[in-house]
C-alpha atoms as a PDB file:
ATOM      1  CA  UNK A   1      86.340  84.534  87.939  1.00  0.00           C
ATOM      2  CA  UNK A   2      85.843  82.571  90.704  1.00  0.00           C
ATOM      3  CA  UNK A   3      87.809  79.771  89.596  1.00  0.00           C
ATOM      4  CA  UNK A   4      90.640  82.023  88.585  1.00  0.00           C
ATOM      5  CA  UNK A   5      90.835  83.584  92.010  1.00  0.00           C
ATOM      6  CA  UNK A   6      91.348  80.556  93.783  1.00  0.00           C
ATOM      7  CA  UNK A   7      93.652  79.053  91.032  1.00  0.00           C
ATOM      8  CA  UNK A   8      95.617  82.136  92.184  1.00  0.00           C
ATOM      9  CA  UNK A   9      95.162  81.899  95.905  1.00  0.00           C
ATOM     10  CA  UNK A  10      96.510  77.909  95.653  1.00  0.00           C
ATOM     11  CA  UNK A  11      99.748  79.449  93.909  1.00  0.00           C
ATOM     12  CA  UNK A  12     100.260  81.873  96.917  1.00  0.00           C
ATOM     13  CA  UNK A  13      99.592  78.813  99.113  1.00  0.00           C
ATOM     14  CA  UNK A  14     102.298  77.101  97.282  1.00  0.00           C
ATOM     15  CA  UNK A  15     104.912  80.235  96.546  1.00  0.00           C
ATOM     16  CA  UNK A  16     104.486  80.432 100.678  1.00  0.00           C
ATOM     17  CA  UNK A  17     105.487  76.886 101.629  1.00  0.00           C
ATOM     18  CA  UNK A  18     108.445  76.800  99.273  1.00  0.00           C
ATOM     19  CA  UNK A  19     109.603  80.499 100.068  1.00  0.00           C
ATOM     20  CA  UNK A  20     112.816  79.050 101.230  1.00  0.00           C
ATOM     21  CA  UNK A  21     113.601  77.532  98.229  1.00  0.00           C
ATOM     22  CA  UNK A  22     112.925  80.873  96.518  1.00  0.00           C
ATOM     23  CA  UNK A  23     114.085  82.895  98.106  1.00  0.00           C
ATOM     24  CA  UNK A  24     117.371  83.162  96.461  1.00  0.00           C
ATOM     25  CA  UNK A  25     116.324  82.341  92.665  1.00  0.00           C
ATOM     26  CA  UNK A  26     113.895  85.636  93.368  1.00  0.00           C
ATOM     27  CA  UNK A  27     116.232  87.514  95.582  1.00  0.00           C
ATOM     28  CA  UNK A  28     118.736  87.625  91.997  1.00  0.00           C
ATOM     29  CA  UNK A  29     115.737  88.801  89.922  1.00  0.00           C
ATOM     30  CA  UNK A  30     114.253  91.547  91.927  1.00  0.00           C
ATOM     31  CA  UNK A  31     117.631  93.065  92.843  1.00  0.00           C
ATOM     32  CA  UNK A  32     118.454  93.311  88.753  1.00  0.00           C
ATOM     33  CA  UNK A  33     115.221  94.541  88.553  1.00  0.00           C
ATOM     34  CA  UNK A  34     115.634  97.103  90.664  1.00  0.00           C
ATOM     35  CA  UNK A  35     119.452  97.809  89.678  1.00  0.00           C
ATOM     36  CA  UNK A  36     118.668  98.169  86.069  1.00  0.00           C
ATOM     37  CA  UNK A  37     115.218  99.782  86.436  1.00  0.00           C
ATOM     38  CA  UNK A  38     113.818  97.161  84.268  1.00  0.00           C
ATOM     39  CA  UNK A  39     110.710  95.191  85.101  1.00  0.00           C
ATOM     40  CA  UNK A  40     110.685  91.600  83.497  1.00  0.00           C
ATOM     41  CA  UNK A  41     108.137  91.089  80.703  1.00  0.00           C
ATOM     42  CA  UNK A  42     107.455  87.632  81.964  1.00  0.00           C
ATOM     43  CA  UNK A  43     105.990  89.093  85.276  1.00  0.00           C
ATOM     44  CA  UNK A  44     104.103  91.527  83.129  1.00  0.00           C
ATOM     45  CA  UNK A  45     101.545  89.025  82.244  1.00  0.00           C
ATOM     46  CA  UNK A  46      98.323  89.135  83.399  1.00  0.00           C
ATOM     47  CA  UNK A  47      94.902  87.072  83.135  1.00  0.00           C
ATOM     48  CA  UNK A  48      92.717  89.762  82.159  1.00  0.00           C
ATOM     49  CA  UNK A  49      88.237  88.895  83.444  1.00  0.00           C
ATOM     50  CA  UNK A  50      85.570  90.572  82.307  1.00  0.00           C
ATOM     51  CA  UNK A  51      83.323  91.286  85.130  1.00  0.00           C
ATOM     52  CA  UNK A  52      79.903  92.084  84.414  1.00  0.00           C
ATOM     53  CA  UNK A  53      78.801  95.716  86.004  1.00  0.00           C
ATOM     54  CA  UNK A  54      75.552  96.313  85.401  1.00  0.00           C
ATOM     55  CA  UNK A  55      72.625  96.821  82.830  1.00  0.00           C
ATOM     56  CA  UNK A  56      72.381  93.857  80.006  1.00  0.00           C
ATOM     57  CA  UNK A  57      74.770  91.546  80.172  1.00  0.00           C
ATOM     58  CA  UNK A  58      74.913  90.790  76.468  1.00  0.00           C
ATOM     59  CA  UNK A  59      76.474  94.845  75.619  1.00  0.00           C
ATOM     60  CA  UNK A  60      80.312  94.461  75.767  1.00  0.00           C
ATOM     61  CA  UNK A  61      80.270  98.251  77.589  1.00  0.00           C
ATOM     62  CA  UNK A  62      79.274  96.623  80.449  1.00  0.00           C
ATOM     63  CA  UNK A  63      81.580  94.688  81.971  1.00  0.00           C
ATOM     64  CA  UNK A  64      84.624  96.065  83.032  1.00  0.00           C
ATOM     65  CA  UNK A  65      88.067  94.758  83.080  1.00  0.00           C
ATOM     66  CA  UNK A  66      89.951  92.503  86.139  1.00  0.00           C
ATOM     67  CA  UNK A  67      93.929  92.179  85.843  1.00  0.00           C
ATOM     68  CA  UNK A  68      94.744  89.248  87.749  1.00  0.00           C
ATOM     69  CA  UNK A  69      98.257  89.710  88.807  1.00  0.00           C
ATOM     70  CA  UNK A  70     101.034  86.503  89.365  1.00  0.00           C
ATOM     71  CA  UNK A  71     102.289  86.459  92.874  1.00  0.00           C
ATOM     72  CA  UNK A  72     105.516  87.247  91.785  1.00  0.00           C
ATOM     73  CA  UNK A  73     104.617  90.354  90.144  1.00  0.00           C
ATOM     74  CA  UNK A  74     102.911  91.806  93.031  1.00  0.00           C
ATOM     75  CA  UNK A  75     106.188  90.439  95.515  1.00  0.00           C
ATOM     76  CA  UNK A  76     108.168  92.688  92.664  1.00  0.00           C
ATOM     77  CA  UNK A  77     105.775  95.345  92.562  1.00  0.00           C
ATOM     78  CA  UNK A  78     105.542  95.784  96.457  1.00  0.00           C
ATOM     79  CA  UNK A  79     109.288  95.835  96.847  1.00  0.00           C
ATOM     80  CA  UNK A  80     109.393  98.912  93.642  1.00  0.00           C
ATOM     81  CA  UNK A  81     106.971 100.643  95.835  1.00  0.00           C
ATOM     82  CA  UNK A  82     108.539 100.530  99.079  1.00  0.00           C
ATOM     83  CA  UNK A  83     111.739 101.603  98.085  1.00  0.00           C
ATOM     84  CA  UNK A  84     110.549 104.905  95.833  1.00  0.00           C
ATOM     85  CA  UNK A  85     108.328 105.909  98.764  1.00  0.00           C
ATOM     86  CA  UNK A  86     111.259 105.363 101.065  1.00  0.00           C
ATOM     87  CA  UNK A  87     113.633 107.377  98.694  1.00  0.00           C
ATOM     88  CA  UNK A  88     110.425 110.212  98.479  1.00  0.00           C
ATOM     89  CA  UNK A  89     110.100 110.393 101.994  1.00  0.00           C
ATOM     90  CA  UNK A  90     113.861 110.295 102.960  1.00  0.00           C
ATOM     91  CA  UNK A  91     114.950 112.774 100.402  1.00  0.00           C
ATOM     92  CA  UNK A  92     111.686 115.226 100.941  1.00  0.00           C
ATOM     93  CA  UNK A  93     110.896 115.131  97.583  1.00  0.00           C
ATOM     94  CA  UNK A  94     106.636 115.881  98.399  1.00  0.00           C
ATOM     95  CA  UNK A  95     105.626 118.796  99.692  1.00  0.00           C
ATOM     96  CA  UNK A  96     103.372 118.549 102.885  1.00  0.00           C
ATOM     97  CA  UNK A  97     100.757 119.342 101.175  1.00  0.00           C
ATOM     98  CA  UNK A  98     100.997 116.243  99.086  1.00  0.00           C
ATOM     99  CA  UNK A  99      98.900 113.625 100.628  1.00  0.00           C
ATOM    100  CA  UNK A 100      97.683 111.375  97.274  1.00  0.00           C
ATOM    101  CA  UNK A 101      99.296 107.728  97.707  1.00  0.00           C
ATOM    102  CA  UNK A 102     101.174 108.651 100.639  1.00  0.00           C
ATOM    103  CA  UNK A 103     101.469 106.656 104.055  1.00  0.00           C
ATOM    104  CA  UNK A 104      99.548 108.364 106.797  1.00  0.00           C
ATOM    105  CA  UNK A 105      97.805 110.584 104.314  1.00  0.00           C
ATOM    106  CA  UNK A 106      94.450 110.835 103.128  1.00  0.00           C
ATOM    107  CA  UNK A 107      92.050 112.889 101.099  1.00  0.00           C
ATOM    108  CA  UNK A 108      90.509 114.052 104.412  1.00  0.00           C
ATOM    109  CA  UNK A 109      94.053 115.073 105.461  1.00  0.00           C
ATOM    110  CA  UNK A 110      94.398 117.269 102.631  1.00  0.00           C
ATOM    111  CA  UNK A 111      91.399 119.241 103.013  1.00  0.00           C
ATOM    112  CA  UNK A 112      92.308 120.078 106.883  1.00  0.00           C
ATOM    113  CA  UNK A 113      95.819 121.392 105.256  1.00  0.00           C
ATOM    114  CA  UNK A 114      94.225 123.162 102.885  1.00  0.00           C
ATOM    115  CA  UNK A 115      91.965 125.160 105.375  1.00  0.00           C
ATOM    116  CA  UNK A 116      95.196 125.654 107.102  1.00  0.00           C
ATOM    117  CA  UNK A 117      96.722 127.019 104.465  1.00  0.00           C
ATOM    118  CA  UNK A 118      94.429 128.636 101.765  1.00  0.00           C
ATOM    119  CA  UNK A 119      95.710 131.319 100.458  1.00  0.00           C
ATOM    120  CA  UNK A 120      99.619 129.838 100.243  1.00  0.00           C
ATOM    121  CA  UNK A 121      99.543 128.827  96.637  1.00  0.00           C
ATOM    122  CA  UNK A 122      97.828 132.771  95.788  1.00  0.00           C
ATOM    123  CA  UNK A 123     100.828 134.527  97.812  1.00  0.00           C
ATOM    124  CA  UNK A 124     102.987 132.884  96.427  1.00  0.00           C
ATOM    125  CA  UNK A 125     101.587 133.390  92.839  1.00  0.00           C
ATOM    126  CA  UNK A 126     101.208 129.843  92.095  1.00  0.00           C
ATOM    127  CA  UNK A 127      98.106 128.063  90.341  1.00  0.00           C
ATOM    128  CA  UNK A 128      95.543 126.758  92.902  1.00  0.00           C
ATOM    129  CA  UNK A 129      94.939 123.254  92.577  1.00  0.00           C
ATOM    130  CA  UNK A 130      91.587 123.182  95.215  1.00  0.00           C
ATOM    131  CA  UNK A 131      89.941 121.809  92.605  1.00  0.00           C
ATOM    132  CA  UNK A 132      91.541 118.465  93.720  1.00  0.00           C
ATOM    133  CA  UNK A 133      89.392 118.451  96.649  1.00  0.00           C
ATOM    134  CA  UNK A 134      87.125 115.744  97.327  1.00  0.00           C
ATOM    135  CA  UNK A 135      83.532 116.653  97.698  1.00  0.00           C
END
């Protein structure tokens, strides 16, 4: 895995030095990406290691799986999720109580709303979803 990681980290190395010269070739691609909503199978390609987690290391159930992503895939990837959380923040479509994958929001920050607010999902005769709450 190692090996793979810095195979991966020469490749940034290289995709950063020649940006430049990319820059319009990947430009094109991510903005059809983005325009038709379609994420190019090429970039969905990844080199897939087994890392060992514990216990014997000849029992398959042990090892878990480690996606290694191409460079351009995450560039694509990081532009997708800037834009929707953007759009989600500009357009209010989370609730404040919403703080899962959010920018300035944490687990922690969720549980201080809640005691804020417990009773808000009862009055209003909605489920209550507390059981969300980290412990």
């Amino acid at each position: 895995m190692k090996q793979c990681i810095e195979q991966l980290k020469i490749l940034e190395c290289v995709v950063k030095q020649c940006i430049e010269q990319l820059k319009l070739p990947l430009t094109n691609i991510y903005n059809t990406s983005l325009e038709s909503g379609i994420f190019p199978d090429k970039l969905k390609i990844a080199k897939v290691i087994p890392v060992h987690k514990k216990g014997d290391s000849r029992d398959v159930s042990n090892y878990r799986p480690i996606s290694l992503l191409p460079v351009f895939s995450k560039l694509l990837e990081k532009l997708m999720y800037n834009r929707l959380a953007e759009f989600i923040e500009r357009n209010e479509v989370l609730t404040e109580a919403q703080h899962g994958f959010r920018t300035k929001k944490s687990a922690n920050g969720f549980t201080d709303f809640y005691k804020k607010h417990p009773g808000s999902n009862r009055e209003k005769n909605e489920p209550n979803w507390n059981f969300f709450r980290p412990y």
